[in-house]
N, C-alpha and C. Protein backbone atom coordinates (compact mmCIF):
# COMPACT_ATOMS: atom_id res chain seq x y z
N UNK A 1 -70.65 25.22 -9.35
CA UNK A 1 -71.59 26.32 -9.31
C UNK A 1 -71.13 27.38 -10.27
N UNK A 2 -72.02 28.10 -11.36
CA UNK A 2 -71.95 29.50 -11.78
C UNK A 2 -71.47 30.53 -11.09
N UNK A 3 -70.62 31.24 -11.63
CA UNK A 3 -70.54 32.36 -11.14
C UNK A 3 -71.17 33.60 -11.53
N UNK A 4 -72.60 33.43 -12.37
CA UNK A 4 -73.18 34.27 -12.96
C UNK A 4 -74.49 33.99 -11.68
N UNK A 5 -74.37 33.27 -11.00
CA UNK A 5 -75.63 32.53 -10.11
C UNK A 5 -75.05 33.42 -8.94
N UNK A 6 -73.44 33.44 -8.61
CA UNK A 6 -73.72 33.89 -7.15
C UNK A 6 -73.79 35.61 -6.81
N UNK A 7 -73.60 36.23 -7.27
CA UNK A 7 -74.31 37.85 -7.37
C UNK A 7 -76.21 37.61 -6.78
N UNK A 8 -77.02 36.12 -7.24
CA UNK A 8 -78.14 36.38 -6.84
C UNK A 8 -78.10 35.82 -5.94
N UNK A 9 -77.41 35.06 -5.92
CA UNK A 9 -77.49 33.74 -4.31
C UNK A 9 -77.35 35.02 -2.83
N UNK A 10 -76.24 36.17 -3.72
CA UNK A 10 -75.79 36.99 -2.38
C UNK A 10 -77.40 37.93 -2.15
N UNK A 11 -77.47 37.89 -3.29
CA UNK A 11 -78.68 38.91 -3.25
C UNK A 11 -79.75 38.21 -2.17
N UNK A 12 -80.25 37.23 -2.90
CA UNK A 12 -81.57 36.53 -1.80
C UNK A 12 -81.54 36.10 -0.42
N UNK A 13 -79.78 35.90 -0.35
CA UNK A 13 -79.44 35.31 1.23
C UNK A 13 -79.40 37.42 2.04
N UNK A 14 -79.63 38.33 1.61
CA UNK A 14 -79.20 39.24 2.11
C UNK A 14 -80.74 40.03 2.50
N UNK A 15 -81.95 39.46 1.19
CA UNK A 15 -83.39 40.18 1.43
C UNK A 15 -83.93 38.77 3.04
N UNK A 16 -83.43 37.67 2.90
CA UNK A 16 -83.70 36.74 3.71
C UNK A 16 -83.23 37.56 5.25
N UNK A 17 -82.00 37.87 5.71
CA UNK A 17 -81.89 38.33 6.60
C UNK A 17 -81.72 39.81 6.75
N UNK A 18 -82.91 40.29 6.24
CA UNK A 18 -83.39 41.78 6.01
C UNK A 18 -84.26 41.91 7.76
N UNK A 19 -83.80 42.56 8.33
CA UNK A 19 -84.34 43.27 9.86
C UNK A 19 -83.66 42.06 10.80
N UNK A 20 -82.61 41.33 10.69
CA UNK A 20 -82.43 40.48 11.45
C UNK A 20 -81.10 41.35 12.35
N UNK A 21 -81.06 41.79 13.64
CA UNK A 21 -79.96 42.39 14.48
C UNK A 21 -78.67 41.96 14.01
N UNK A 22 -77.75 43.48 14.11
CA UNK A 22 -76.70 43.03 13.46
C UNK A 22 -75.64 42.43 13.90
N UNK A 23 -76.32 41.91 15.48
CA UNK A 23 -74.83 41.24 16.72
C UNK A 23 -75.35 39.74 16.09
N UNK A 24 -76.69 39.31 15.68
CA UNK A 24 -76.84 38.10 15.74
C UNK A 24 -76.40 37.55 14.58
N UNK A 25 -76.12 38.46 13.41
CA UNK A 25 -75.13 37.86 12.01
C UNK A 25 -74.48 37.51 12.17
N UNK A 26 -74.26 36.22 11.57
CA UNK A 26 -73.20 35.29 11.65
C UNK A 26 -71.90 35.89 10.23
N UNK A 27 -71.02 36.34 10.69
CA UNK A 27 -70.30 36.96 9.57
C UNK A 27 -69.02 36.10 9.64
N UNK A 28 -69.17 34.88 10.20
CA UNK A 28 -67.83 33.86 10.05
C UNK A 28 -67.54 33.51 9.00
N UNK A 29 -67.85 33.47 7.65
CA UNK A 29 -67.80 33.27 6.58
C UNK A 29 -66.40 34.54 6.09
N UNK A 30 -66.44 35.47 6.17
CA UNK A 30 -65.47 36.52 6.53
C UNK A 30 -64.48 36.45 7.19
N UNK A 31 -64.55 35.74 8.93
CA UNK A 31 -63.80 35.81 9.40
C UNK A 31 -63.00 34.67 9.26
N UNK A 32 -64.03 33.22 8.54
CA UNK A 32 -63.61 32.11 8.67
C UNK A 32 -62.52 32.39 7.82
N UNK A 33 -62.44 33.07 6.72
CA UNK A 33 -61.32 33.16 5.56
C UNK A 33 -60.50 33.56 5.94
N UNK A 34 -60.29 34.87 6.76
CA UNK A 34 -59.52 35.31 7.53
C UNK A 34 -58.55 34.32 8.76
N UNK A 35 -59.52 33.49 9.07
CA UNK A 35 -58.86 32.58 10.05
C UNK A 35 -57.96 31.76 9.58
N UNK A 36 -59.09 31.00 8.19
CA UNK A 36 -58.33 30.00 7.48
C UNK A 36 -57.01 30.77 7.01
N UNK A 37 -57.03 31.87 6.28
CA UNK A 37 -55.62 32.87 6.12
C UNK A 37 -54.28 32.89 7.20
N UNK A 38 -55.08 32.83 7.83
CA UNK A 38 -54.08 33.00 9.48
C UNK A 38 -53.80 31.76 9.80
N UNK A 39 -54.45 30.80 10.00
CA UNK A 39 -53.95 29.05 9.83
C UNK A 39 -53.45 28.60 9.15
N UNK A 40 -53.19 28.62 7.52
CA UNK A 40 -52.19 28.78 6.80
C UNK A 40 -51.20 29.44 6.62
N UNK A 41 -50.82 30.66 6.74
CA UNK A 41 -49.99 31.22 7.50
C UNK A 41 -48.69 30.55 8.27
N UNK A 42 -49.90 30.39 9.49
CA UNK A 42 -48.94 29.86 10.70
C UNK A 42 -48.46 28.55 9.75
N UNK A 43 -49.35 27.71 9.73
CA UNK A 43 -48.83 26.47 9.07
C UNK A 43 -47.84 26.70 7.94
N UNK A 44 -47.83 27.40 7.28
CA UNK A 44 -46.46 27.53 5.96
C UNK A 44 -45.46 28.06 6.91
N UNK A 45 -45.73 28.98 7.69
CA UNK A 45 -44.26 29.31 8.87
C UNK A 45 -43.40 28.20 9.02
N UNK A 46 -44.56 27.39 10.04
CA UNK A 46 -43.97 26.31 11.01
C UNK A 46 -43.51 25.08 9.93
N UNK A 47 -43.99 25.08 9.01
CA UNK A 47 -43.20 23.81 7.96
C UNK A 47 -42.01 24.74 7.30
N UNK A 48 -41.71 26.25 7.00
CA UNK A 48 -40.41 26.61 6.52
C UNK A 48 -39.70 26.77 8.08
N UNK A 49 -40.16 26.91 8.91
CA UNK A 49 -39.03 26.27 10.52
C UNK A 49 -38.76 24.70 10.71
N UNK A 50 -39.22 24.26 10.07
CA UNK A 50 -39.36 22.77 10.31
C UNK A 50 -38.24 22.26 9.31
N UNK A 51 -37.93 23.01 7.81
CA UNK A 51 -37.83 22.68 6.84
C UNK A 51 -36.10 23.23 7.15
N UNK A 52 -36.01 24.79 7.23
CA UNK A 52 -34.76 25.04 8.28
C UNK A 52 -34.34 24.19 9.02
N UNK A 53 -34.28 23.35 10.22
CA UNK A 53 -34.35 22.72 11.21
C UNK A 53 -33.81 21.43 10.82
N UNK A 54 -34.18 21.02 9.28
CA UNK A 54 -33.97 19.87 8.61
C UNK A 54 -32.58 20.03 7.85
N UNK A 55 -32.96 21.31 7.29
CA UNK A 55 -31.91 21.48 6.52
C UNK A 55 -30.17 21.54 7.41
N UNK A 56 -30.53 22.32 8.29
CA UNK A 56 -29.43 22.47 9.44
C UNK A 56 -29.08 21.09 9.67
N UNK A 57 -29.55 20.28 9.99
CA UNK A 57 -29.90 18.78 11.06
C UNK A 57 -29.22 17.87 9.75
N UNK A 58 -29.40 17.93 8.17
CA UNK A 58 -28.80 17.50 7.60
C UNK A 58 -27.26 17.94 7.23
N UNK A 59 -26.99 19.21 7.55
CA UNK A 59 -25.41 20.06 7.15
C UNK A 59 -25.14 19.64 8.11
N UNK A 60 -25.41 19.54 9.66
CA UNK A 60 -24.55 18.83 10.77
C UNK A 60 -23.88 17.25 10.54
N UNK A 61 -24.88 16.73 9.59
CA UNK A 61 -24.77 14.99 9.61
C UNK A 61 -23.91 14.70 8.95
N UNK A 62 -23.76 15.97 7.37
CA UNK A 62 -22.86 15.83 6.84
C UNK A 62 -21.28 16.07 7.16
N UNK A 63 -21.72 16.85 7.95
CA UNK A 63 -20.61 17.52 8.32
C UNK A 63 -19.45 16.14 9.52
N UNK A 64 -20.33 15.59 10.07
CA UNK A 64 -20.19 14.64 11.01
C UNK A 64 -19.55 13.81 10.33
N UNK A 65 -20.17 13.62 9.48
CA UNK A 65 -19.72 11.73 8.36
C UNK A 65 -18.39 12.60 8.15
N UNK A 66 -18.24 13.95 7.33
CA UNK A 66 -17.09 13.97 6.88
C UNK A 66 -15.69 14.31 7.94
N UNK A 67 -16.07 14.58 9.04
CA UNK A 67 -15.33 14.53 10.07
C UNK A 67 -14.73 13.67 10.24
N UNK A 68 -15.31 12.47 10.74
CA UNK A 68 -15.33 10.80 10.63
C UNK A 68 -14.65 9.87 9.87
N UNK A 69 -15.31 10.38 8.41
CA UNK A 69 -14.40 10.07 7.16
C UNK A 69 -13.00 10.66 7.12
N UNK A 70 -12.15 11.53 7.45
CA UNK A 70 -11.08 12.16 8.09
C UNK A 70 -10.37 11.51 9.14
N UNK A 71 -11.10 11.17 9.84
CA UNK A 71 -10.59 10.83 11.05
C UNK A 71 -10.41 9.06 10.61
N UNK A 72 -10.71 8.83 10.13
CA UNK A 72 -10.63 7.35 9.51
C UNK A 72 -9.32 7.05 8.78
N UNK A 73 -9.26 8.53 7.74
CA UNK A 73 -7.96 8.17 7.06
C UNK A 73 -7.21 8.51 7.79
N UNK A 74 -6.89 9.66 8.48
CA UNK A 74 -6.21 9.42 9.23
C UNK A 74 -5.35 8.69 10.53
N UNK A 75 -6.27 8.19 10.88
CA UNK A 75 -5.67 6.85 11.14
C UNK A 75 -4.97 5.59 10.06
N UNK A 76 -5.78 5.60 9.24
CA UNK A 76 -5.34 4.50 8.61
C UNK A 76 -4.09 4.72 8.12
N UNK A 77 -3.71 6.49 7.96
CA UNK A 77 -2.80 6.82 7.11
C UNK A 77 -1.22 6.59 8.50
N UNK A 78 -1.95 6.84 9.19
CA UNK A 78 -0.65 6.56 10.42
C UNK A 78 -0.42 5.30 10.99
N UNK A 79 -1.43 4.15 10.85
CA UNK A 79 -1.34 2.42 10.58
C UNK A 79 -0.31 2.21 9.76
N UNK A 80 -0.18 2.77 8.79
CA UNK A 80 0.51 2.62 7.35
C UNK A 80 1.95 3.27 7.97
N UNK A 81 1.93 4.28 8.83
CA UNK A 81 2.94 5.39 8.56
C UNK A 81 4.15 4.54 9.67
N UNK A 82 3.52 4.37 10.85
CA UNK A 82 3.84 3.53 12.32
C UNK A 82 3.79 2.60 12.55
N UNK A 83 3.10 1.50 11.78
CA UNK A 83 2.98 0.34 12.30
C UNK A 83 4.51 -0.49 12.54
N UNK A 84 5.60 -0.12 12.09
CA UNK A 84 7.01 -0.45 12.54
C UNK A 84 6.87 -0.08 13.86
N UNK A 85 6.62 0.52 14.25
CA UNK A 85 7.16 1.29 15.58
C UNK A 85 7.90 0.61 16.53
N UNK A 86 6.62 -0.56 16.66
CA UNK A 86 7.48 -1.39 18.16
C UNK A 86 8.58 -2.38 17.92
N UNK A 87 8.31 -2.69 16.46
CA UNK A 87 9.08 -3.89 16.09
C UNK A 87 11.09 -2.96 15.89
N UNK A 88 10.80 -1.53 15.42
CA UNK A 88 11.85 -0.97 15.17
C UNK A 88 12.46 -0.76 16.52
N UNK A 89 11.60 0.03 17.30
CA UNK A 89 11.87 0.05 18.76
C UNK A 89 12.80 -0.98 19.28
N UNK A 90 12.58 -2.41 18.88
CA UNK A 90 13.27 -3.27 19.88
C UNK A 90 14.74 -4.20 18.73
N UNK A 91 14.38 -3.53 17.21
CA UNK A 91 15.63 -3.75 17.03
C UNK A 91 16.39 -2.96 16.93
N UNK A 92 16.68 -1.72 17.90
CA UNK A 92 17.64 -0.60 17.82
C UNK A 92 18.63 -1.16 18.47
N UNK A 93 18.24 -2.07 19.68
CA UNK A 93 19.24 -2.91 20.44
C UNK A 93 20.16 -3.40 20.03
N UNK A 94 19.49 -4.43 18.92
CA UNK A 94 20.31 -4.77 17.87
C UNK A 94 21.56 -3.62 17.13
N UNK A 95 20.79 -2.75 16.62
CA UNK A 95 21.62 -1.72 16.19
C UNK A 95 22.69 -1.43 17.47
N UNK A 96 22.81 -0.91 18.16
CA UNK A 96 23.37 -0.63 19.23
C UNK A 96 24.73 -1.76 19.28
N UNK A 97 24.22 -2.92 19.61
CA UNK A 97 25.13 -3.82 19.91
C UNK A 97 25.94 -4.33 18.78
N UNK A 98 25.68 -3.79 17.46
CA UNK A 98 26.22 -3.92 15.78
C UNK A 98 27.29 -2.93 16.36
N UNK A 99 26.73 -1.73 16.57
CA UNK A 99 27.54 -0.19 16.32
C UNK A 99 28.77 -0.28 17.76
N UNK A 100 28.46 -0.92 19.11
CA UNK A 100 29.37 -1.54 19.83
C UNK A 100 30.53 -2.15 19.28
N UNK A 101 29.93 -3.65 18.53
CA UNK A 101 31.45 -4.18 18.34
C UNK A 101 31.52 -3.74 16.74
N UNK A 102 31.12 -2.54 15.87
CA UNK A 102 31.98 -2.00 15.34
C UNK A 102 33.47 -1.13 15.63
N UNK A 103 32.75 -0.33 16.83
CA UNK A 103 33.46 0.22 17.31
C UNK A 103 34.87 -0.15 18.57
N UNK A 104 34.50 -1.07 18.68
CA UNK A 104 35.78 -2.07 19.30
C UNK A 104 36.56 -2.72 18.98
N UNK A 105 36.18 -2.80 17.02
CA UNK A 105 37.27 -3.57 16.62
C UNK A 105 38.49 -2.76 16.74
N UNK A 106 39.44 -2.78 16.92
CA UNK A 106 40.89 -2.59 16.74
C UNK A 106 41.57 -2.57 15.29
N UNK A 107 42.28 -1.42 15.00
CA UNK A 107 42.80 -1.16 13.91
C UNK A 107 43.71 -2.50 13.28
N UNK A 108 44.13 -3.32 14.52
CA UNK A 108 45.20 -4.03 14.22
C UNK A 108 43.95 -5.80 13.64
N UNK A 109 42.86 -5.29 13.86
CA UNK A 109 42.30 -6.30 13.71
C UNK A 109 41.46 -6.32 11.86
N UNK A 110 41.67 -5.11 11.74
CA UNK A 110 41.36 -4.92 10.76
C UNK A 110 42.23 -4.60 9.34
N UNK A 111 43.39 -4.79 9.79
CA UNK A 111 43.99 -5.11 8.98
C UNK A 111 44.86 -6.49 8.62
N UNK A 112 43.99 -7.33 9.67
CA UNK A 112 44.63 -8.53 9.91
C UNK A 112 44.14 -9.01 8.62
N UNK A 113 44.86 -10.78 7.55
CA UNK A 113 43.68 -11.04 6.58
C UNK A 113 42.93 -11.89 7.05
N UNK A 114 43.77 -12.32 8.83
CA UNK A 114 42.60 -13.43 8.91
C UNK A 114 41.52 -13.09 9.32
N UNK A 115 41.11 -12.22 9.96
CA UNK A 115 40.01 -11.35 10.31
C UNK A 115 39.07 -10.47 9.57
N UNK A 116 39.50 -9.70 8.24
CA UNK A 116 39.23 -8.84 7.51
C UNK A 116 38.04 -9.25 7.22
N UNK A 117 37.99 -10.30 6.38
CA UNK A 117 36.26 -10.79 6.17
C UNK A 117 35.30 -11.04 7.32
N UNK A 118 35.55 -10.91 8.63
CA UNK A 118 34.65 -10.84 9.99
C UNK A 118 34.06 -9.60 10.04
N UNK A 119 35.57 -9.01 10.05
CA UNK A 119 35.13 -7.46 10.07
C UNK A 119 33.95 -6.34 9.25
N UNK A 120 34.52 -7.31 7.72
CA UNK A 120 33.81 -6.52 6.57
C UNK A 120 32.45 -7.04 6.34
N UNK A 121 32.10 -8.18 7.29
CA UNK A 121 30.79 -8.68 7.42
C UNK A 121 30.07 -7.46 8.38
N UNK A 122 30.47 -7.79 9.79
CA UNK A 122 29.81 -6.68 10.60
C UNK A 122 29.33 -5.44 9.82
N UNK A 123 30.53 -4.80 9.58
CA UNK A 123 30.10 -3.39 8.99
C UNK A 123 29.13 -3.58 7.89
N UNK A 124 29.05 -4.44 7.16
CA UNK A 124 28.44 -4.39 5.83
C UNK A 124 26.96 -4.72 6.41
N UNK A 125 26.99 -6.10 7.70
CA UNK A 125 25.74 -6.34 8.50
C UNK A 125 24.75 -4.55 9.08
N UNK A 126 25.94 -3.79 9.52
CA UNK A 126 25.14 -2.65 10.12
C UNK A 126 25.13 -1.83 8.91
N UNK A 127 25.65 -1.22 7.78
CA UNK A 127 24.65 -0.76 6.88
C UNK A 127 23.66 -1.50 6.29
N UNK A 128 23.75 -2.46 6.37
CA UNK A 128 22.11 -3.05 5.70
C UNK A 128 21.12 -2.62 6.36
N UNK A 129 21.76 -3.31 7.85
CA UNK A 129 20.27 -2.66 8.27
C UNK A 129 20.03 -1.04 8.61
N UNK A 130 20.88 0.07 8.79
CA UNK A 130 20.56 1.38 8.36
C UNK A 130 19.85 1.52 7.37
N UNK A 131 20.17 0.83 6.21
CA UNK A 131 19.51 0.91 5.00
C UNK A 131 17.90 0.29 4.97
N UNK A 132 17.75 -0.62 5.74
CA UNK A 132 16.65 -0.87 6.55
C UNK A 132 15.34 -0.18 6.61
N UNK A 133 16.28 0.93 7.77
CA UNK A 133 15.65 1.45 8.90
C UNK A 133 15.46 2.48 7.76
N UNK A 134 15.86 3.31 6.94
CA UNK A 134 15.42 4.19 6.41
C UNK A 134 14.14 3.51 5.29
N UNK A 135 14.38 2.51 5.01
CA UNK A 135 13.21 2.12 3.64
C UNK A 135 11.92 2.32 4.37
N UNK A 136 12.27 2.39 5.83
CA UNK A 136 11.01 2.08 6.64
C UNK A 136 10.57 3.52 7.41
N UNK A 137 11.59 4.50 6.83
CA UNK A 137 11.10 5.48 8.05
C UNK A 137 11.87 6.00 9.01
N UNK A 138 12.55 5.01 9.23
CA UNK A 138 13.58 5.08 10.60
C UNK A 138 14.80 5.56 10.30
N UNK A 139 15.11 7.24 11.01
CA UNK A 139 16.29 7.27 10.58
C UNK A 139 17.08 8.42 11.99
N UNK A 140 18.26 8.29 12.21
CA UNK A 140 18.93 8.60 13.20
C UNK A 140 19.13 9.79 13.68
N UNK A 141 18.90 10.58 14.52
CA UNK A 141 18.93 12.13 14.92
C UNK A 141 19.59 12.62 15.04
N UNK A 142 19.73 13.50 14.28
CA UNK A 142 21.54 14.30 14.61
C UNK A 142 21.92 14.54 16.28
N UNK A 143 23.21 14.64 16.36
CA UNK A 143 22.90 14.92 17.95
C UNK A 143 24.70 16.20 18.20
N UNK A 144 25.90 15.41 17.83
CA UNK A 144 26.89 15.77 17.57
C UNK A 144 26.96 17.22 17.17
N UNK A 145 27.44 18.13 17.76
CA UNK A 145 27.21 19.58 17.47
C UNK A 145 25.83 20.38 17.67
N UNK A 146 25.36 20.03 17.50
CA UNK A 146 23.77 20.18 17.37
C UNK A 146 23.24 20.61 18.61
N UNK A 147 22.87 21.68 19.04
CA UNK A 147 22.29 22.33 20.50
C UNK A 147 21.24 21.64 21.04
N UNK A 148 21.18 21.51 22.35
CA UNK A 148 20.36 20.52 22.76
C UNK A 148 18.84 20.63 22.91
N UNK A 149 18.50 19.61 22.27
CA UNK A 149 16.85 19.91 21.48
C UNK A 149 15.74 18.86 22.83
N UNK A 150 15.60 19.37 23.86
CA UNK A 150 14.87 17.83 24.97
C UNK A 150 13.77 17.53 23.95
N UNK A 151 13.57 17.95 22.75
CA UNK A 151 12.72 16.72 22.11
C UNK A 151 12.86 15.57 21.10
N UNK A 152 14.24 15.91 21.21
CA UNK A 152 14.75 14.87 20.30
C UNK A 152 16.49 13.96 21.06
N UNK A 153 16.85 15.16 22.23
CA UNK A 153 18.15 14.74 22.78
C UNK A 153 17.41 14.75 24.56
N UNK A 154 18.32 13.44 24.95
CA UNK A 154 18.22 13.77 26.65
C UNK A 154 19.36 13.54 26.99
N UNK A 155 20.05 14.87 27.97
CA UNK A 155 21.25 15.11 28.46
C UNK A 155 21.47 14.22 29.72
N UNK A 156 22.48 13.35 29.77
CA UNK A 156 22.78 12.21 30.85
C UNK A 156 24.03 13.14 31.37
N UNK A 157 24.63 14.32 30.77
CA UNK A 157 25.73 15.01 32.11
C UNK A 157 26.03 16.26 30.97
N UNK A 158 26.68 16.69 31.81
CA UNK A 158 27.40 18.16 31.26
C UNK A 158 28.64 18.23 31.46
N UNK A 159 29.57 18.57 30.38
CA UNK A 159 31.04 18.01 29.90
C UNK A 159 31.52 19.93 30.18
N UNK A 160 32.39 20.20 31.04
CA UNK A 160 32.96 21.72 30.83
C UNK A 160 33.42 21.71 29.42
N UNK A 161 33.58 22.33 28.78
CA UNK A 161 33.95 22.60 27.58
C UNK A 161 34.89 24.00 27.29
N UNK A 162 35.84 24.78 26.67
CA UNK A 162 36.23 25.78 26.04
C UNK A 162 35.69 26.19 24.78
N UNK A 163 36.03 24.66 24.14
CA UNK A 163 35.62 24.67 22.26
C UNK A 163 34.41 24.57 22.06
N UNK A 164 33.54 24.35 22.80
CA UNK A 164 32.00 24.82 22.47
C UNK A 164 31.38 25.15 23.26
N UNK A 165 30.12 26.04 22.86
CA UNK A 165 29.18 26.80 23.58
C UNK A 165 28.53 26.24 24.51
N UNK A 166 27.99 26.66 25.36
CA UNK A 166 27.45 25.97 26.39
C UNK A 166 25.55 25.46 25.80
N UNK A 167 25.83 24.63 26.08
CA UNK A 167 24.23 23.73 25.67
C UNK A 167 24.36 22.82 24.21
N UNK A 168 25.61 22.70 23.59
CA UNK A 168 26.03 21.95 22.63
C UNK A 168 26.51 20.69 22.85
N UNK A 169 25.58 19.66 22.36
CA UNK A 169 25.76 18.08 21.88
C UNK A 169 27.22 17.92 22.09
N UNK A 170 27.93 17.64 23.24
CA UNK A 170 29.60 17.11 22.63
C UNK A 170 29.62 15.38 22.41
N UNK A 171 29.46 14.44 22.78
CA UNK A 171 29.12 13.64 23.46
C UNK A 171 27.87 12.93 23.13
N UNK A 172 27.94 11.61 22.40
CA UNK A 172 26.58 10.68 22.55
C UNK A 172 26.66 9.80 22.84
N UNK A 173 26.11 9.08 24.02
CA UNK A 173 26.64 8.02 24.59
C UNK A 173 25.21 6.81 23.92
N UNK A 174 24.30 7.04 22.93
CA UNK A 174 23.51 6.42 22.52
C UNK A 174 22.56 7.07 21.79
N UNK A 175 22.60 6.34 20.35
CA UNK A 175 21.98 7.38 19.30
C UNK A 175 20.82 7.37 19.34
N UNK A 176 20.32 8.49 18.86
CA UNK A 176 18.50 8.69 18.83
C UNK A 176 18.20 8.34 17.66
N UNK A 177 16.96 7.88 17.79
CA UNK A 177 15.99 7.28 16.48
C UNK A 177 14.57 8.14 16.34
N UNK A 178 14.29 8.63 15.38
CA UNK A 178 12.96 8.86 14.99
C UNK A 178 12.22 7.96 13.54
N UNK A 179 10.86 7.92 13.52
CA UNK A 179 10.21 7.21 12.95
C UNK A 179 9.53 8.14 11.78
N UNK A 180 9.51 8.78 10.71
CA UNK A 180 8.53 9.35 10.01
C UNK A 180 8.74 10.62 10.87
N UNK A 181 7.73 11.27 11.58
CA UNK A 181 8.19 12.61 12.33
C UNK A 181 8.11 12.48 13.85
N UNK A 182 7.81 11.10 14.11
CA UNK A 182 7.61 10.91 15.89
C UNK A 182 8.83 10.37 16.38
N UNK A 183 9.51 10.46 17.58
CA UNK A 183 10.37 10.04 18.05
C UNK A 183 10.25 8.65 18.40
N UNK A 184 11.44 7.74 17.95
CA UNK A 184 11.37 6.81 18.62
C UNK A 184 11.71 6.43 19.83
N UNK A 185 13.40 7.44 20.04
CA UNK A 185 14.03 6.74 21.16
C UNK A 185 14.77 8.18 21.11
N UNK A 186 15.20 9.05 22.03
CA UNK A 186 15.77 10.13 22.25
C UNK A 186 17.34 9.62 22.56
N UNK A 187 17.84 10.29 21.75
CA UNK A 187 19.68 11.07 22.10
C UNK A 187 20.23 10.93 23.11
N UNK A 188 20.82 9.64 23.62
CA UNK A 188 21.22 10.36 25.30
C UNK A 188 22.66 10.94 25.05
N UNK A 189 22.96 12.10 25.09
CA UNK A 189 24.10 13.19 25.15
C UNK A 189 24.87 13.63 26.46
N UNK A 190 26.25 13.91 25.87
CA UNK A 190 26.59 14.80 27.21
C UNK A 190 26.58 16.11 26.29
N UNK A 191 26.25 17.28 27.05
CA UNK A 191 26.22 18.69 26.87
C UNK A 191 27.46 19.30 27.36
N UNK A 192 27.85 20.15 26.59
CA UNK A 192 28.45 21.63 26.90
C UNK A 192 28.50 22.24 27.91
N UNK A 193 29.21 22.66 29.20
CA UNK A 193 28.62 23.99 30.17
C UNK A 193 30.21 24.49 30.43
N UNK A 194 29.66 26.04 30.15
CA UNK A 194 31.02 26.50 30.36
C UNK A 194 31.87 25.68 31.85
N UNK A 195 33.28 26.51 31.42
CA UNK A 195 34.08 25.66 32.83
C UNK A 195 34.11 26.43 34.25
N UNK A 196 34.28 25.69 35.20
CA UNK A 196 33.58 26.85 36.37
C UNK A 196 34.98 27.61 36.54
């Protein structure tokens, strides 16, 4: 349609309802625009709430995966870090019973020659495997001097003492092991307490 046409279109539709009451005009044409205004409106609202709503709903998802994704390596990274654990766990025994009959050999046995190469096996047997235990992680807790830590030492008695302070490592009756930064096997110590 022209827009040089509707100036008359308004004109003739206006002599047409010339004396017609002014409750019975239909003036929805006015209001309809107005409405339609107001229905669009609402509708562009409710799709930028909708669109918010999405946007949020997607930063949560992301946020989720990357949580997830975290929590993934991290595990995997402590698979990698621990997976010795139990196997080290049960050869400390071993260790133990190395560091036993190191410690029982007898001076006189070690300077024997028929013995010397027994001897220099053992010992050489228990640094290997120290050397071991560290390629892997595993390495032994101080305990000797060292004030008593219950997360890394557990006290099996209390020794009176003069020469050291009270709550000091004198005494290890079985060495502690840790793994990377978790404990494997705690310190059993005797402690320090003054003398009564």
């Amino acid at each position: 349609m022209n827009d040089d046409n509707k100036p008359q279109d308004d004109a003739a539709a206006a002599a047409e309802l010339k004396g017609v009451p002014e409750e019975f005009l239909d003036k929805g044409e006015c209001e309809a625009e107005g409405d339609a205004d107001n229905a669009m409106a609402e509708a562009l609202e409710g799709l930028r709430s909708d669109l918010e709503t999405a946007k949020q709903e997607v930063l949560y998802a992301k946020a989720e995966a990357q949580n997830v994704r975290r929590r993934a390596e991290k595990d995997i990274q402590d698979a990698r870090n621990y997976s010795a654990t139990g196997f080290a766990r049960d050869v400390l025994s071993v260790w133990d019973n190395l560091s036993r009959a190191v410690d029982a050999i007898p001076d006189s046995l070690r300077e024997d020659d028929k013995m010397k190469g027994l001897v220099v096996g053992i010992e050489a047997t228990q640094r290997e495997l120290e050397k071991v235990f560290k390629q892997h992680g595993v390495e032994r807790v101080a305990a000797i001097g060292m004030p008593l830590d219950p997360n890394q030492h557990q006290a099996m008695m209390e020794i009176p003492s003069t020469d050291h302070e009270a709550g000091t490592v004198i005494q290890e009756m079985q060495s502690g092991w840790m793994i990377k930064d978790r404990l494997l096997r705690p310190a059993m110590v005797g402690v320090a307490k003054k003398p009564d």
